[in-house]
C-alpha atoms as a PDB file:
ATOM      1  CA  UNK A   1      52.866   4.031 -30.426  1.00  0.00           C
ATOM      2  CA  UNK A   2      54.808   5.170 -33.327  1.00  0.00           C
ATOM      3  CA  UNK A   3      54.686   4.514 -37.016  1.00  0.00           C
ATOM      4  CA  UNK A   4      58.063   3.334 -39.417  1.00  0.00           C
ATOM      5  CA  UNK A   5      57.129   4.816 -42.742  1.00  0.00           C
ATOM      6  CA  UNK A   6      59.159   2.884 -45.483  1.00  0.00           C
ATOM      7  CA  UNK A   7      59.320   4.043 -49.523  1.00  0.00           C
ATOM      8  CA  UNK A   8      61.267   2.490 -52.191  1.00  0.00           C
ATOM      9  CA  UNK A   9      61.768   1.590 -55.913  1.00  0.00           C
ATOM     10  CA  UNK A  10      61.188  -1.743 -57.368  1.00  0.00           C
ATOM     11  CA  UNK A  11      64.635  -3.900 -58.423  1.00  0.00           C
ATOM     12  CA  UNK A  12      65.992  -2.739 -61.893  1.00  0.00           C
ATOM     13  CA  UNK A  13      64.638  -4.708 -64.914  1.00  0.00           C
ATOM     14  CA  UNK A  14      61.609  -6.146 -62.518  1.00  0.00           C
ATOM     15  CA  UNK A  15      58.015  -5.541 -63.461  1.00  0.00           C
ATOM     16  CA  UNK A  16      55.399  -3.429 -61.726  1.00  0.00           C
ATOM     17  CA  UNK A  17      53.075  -6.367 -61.732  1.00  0.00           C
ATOM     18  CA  UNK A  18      55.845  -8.643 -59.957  1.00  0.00           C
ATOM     19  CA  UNK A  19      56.795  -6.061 -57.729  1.00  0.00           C
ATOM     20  CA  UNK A  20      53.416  -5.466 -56.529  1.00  0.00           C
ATOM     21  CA  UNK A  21      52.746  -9.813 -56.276  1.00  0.00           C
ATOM     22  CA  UNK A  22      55.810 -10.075 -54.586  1.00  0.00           C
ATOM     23  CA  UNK A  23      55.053  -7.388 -52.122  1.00  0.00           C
ATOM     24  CA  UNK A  24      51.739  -8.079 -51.289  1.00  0.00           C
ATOM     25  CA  UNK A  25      52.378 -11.786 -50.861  1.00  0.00           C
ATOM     26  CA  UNK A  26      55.678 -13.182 -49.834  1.00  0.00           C
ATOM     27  CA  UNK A  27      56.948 -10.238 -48.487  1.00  0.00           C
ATOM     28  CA  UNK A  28      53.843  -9.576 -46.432  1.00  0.00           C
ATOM     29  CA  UNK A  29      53.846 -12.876 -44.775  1.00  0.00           C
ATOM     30  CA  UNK A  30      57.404 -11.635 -43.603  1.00  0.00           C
ATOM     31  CA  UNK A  31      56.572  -8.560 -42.469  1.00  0.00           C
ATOM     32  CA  UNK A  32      53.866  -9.386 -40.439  1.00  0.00           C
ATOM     33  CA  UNK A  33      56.041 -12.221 -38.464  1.00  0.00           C
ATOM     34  CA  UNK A  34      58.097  -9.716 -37.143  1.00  0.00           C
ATOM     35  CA  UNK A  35      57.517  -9.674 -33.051  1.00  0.00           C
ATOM     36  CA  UNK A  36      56.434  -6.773 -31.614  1.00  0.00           C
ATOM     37  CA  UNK A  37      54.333  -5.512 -35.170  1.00  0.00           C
ATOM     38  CA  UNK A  38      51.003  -3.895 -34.242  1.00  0.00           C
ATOM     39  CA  UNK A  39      49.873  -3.286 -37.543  1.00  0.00           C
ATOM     40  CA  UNK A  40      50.970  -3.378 -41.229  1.00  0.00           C
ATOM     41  CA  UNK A  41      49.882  -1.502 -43.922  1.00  0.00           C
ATOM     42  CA  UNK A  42      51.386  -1.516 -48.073  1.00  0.00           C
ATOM     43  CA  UNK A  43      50.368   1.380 -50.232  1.00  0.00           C
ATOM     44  CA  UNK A  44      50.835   0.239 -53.692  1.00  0.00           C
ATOM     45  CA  UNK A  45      51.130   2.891 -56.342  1.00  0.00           C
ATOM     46  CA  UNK A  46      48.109   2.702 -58.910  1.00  0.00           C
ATOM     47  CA  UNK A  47      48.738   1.529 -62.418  1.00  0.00           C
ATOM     48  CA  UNK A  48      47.567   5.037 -64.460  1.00  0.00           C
ATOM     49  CA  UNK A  49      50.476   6.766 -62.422  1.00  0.00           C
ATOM     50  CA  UNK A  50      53.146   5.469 -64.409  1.00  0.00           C
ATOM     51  CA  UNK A  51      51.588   6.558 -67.615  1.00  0.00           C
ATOM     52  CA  UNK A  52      53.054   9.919 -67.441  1.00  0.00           C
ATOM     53  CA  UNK A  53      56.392   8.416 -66.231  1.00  0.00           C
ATOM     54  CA  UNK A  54      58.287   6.434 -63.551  1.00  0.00           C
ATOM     55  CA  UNK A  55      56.638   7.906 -59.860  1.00  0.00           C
ATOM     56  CA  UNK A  56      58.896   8.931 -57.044  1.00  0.00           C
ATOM     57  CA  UNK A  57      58.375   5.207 -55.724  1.00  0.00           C
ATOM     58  CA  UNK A  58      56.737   2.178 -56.117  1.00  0.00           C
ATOM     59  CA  UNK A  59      55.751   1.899 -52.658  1.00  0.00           C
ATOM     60  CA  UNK A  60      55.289   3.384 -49.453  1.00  0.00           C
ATOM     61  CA  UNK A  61      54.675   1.053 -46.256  1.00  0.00           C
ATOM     62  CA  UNK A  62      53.577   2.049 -42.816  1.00  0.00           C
ATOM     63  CA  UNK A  63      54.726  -0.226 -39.732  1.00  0.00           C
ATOM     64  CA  UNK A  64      53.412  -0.037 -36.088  1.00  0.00           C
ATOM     65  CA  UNK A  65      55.641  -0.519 -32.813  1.00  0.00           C
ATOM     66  CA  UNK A  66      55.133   0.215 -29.289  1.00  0.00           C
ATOM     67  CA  UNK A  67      57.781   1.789 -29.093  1.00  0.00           C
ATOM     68  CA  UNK A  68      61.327   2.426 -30.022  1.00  0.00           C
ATOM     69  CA  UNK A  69      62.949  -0.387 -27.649  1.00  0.00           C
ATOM     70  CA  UNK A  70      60.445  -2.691 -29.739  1.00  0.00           C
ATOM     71  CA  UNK A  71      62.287  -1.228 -33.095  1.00  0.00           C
ATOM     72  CA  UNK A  72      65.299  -1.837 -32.205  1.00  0.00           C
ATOM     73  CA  UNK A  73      65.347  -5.065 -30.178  1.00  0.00           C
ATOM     74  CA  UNK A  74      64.213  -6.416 -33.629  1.00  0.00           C
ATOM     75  CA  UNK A  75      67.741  -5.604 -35.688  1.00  0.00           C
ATOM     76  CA  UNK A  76      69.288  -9.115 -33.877  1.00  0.00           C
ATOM     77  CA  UNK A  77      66.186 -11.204 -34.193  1.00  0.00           C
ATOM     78  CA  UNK A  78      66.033 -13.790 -37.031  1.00  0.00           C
ATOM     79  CA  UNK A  79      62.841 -12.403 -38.691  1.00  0.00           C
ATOM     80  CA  UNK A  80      64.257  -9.396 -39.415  1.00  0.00           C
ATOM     81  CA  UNK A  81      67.028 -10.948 -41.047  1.00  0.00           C
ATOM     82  CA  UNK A  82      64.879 -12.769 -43.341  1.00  0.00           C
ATOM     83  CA  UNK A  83      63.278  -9.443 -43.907  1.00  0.00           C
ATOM     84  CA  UNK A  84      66.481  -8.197 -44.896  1.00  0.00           C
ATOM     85  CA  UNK A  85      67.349 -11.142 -47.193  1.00  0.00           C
ATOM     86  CA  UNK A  86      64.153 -10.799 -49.187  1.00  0.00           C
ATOM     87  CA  UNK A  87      64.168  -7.053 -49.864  1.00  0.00           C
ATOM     88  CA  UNK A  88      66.869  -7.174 -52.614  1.00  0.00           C
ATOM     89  CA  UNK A  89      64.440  -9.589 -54.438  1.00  0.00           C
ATOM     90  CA  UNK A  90      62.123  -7.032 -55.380  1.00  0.00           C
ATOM     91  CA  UNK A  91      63.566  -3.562 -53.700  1.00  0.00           C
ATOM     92  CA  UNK A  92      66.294  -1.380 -54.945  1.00  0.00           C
ATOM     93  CA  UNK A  93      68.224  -0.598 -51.867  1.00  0.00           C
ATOM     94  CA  UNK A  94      69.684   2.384 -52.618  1.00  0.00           C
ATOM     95  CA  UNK A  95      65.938   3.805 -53.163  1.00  0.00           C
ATOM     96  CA  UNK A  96      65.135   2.591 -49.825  1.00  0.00           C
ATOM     97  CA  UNK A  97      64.459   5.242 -46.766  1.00  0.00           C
ATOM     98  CA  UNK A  98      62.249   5.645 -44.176  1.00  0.00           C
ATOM     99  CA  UNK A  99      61.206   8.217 -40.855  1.00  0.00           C
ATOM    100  CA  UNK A 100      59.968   6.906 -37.992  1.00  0.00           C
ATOM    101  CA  UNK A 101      56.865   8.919 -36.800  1.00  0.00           C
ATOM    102  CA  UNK A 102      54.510   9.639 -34.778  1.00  0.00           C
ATOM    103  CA  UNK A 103      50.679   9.859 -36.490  1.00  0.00           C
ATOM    104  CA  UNK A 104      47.704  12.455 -35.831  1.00  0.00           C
ATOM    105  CA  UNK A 105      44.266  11.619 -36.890  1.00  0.00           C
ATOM    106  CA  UNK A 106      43.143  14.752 -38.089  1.00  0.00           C
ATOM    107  CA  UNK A 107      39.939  13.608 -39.816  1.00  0.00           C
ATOM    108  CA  UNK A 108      38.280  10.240 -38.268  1.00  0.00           C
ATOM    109  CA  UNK A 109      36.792   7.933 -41.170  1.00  0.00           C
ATOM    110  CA  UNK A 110      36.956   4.651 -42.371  1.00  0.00           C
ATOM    111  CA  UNK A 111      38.947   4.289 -45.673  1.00  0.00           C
ATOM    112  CA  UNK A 112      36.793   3.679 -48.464  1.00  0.00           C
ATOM    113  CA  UNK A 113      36.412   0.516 -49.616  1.00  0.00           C
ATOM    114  CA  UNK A 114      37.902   0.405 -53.387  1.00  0.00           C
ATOM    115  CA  UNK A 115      39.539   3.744 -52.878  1.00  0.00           C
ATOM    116  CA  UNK A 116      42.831   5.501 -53.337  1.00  0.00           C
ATOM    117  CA  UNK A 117      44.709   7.356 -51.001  1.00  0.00           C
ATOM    118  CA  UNK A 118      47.319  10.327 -51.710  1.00  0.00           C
ATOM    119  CA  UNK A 119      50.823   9.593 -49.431  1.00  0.00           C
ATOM    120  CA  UNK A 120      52.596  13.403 -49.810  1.00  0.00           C
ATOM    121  CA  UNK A 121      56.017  13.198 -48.097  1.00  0.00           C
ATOM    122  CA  UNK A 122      57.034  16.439 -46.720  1.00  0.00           C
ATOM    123  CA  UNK A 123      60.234  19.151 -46.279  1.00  0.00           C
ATOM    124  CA  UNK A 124      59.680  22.145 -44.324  1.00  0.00           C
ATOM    125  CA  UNK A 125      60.819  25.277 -45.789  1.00  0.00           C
ATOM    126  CA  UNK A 126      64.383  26.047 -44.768  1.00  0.00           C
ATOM    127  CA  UNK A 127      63.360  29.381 -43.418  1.00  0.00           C
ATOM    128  CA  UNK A 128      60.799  28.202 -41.521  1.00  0.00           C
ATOM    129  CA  UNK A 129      61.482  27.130 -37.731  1.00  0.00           C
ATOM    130  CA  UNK A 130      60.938  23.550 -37.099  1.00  0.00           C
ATOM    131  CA  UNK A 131      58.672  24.119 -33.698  1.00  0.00           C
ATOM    132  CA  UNK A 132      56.971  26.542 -36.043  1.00  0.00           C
ATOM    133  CA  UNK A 133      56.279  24.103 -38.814  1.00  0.00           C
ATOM    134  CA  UNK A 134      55.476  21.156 -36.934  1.00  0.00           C
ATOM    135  CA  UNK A 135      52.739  23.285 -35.348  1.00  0.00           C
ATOM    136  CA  UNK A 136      51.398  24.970 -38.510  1.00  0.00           C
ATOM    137  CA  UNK A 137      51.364  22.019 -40.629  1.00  0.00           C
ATOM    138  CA  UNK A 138      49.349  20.159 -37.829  1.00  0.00           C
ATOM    139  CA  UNK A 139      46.915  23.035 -36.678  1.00  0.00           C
ATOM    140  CA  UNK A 140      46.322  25.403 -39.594  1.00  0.00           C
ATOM    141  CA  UNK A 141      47.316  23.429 -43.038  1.00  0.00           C
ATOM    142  CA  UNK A 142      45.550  20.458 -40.822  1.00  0.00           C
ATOM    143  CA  UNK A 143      42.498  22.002 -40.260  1.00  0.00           C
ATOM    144  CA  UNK A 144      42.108  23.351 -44.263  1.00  0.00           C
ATOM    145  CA  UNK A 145      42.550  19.309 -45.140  1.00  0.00           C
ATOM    146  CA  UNK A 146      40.138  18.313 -42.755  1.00  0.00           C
ATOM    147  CA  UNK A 147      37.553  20.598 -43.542  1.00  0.00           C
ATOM    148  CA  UNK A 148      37.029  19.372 -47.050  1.00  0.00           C
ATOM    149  CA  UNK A 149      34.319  17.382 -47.804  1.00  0.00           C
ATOM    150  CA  UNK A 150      35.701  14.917 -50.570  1.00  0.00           C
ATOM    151  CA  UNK A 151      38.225  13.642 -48.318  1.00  0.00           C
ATOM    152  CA  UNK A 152      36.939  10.636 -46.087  1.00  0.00           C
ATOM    153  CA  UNK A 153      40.176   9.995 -44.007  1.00  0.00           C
ATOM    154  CA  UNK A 154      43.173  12.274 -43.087  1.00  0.00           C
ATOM    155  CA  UNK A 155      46.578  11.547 -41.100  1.00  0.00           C
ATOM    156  CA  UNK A 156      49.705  13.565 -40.799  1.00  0.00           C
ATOM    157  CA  UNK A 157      52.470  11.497 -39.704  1.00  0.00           C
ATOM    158  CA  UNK A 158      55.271  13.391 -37.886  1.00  0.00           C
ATOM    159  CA  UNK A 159      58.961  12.641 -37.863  1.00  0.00           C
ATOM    160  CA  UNK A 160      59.778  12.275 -34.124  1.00  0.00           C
ATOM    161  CA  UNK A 161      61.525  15.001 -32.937  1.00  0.00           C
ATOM    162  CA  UNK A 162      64.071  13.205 -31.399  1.00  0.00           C
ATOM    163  CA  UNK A 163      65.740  12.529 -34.844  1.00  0.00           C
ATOM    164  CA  UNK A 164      66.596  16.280 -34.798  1.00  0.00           C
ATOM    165  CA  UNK A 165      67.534  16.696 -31.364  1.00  0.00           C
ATOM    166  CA  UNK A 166      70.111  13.676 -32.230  1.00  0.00           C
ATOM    167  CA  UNK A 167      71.722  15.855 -34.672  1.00  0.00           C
ATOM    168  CA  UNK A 168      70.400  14.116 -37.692  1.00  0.00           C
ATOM    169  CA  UNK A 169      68.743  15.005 -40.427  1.00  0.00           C
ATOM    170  CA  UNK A 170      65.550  12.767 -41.536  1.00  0.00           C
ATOM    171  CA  UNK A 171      64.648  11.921 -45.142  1.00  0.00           C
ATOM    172  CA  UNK A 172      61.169  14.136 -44.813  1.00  0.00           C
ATOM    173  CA  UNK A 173      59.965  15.611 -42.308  1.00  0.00           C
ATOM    174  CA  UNK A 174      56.777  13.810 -42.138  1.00  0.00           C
ATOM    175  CA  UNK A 175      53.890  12.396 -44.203  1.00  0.00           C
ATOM    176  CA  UNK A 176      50.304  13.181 -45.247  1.00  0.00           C
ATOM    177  CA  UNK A 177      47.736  10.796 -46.173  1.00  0.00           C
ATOM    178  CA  UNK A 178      44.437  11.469 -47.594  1.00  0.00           C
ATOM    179  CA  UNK A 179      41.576   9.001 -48.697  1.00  0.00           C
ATOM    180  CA  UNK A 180      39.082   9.366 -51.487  1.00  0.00           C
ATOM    181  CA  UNK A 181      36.210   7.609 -52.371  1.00  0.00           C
ATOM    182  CA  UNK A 182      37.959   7.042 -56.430  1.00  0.00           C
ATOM    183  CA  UNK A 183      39.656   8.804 -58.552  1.00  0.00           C
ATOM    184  CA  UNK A 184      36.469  10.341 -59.901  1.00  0.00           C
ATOM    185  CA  UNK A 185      36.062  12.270 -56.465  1.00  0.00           C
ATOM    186  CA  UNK A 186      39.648  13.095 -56.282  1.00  0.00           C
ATOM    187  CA  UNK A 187      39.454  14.788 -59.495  1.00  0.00           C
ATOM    188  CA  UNK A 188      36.051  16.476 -58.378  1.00  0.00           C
ATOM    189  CA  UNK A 189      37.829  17.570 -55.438  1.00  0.00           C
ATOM    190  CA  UNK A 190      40.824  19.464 -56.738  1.00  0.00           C
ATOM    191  CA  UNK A 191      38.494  22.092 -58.791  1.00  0.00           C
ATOM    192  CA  UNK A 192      37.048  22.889 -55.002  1.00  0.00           C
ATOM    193  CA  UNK A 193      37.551  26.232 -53.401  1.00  0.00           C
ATOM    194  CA  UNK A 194      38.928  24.090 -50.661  1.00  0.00           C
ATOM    195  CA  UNK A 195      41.521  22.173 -52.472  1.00  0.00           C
ATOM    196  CA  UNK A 196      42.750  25.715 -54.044  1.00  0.00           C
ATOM    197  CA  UNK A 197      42.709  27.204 -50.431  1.00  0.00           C
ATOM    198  CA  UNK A 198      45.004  24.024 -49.529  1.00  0.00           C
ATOM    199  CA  UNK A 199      47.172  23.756 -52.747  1.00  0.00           C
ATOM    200  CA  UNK A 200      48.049  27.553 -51.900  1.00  0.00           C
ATOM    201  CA  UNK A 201      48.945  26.890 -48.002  1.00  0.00           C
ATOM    202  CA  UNK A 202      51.106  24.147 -49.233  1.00  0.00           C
ATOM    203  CA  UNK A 203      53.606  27.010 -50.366  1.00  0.00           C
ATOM    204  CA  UNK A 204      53.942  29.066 -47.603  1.00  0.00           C
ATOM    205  CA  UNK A 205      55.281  26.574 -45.487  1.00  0.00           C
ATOM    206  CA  UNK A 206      56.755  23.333 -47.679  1.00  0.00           C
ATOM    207  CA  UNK A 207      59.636  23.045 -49.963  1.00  0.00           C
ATOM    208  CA  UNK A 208      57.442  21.203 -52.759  1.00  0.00           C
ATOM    209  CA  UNK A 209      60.841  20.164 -54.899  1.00  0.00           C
ATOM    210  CA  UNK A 210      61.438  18.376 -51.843  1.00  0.00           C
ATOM    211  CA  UNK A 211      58.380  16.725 -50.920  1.00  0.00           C
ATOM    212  CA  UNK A 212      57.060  13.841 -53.698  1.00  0.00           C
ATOM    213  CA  UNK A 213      53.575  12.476 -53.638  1.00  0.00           C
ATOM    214  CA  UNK A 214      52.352   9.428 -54.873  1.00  0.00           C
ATOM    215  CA  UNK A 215      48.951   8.339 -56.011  1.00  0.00           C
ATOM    216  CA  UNK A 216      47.831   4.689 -54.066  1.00  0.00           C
ATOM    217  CA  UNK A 217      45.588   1.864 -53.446  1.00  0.00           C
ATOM    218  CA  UNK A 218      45.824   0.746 -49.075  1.00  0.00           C
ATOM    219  CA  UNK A 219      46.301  -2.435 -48.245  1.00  0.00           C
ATOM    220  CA  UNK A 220      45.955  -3.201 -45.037  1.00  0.00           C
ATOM    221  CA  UNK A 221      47.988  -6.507 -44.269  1.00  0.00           C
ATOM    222  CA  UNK A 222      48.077  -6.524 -40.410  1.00  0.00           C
ATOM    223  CA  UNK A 223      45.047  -4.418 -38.853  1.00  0.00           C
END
């Protein structure tokens, strides 16, 4: 199985409100036509995080395939054509990017119901070895995120390693995904020893003017 992680701006001069509608309804019932989709998921950037300014996106998607073959058989299929004819309706394409991944559960948990969920895309270090990072993100940075209590549910989502090996150079190297009961526990959370053990880690081995985060509420549109 692997996971297509999309993120992207709204369209110039449109609304959060209609970008959000638009999204989570016509766009949706799109998405979710698509043969070969195992699952669907929208992560919708809350309304207080624009209070302090326009966030690195608007949105951040996560699609399920098989496999690659399934990806790519879909580019001449007329469902994704009609995806591609709706996205300029609410999207700003030159915003758009997206890794293609494969996920680790790293804490098992249901996502809260009402909750909010922190999507951190990620750049290694340039100093730091790929095989080295990959391994260290996963095994020691994973184990400081799943060992704190606030958080319910964590995923790191890694960018497959064939991307490299293809000479190419992805737009992150991966994502992480927490979930929190509300914002009130989120808060709570980042006085912790814990969550100062894991904001320090984050430095040793991520380039954080190179990795945005963004503050959301999951929907799950395809389970």
């Amino acid at each position: 199985m692997i996971k297509v992680i999309y993120f992207f701006k709204r369209r110039p001069g449109m609304s959060v409100e209609d970008f959000q509608a638009h999204w989570r309804t016509t766009h949706a019932q799109i998405i979710v036509a698509l043969p070969g989709i195992r699952r669907y998921v929208q992560n919708h950037v809350l309304p207080s995080a624009y209070r302090k300014g326009e966030p690195a996106f608007d949105g951040v998607a996560e699609s399920w395939f098989d496999d690659t073959q399934t990806l790519k058989a879909l580019a001449t299929t007329p469902h994704y054509a009609a995806v591609l004819a709706d996205e300029p309706k609410f999207i700003d394409g030159a915003t758009m990017g997206w890794i293609i991944t494969e996920e680790y559960v790293l804490k098992v948990g249901p996502a809260p119901a009402g909750g909010i969920k922190t999507v951190d895309l990620v750049t290694h270090k340039p100093d730091m070895p790929l095989d080295a990072f990959f391994k260290y993100w996963r095994e020691d940075h994973g184990a400081l995120g799943a060992a704190a209590p606030a958080v319910r549910r964590y995923v790191q989502s890694h960018t497959r390693r064939s991307i490299y090996a293809a000479g190419r150079t992805p737009a992150y190297d991966g994502a992480a995904m927490m979930w929190f009961d509300d914002m009130n526990a989120l808060r709570a959370a980042a006085a912790t020893p814990e969550f100062e053990r894991l904001r320090a880690d984050v430095a040793t081995f991520i380039a954080r003017d190179k990795s945005p985060a963004v503050l959301a509420a999951e929907q799950v549109v395809l389970a």
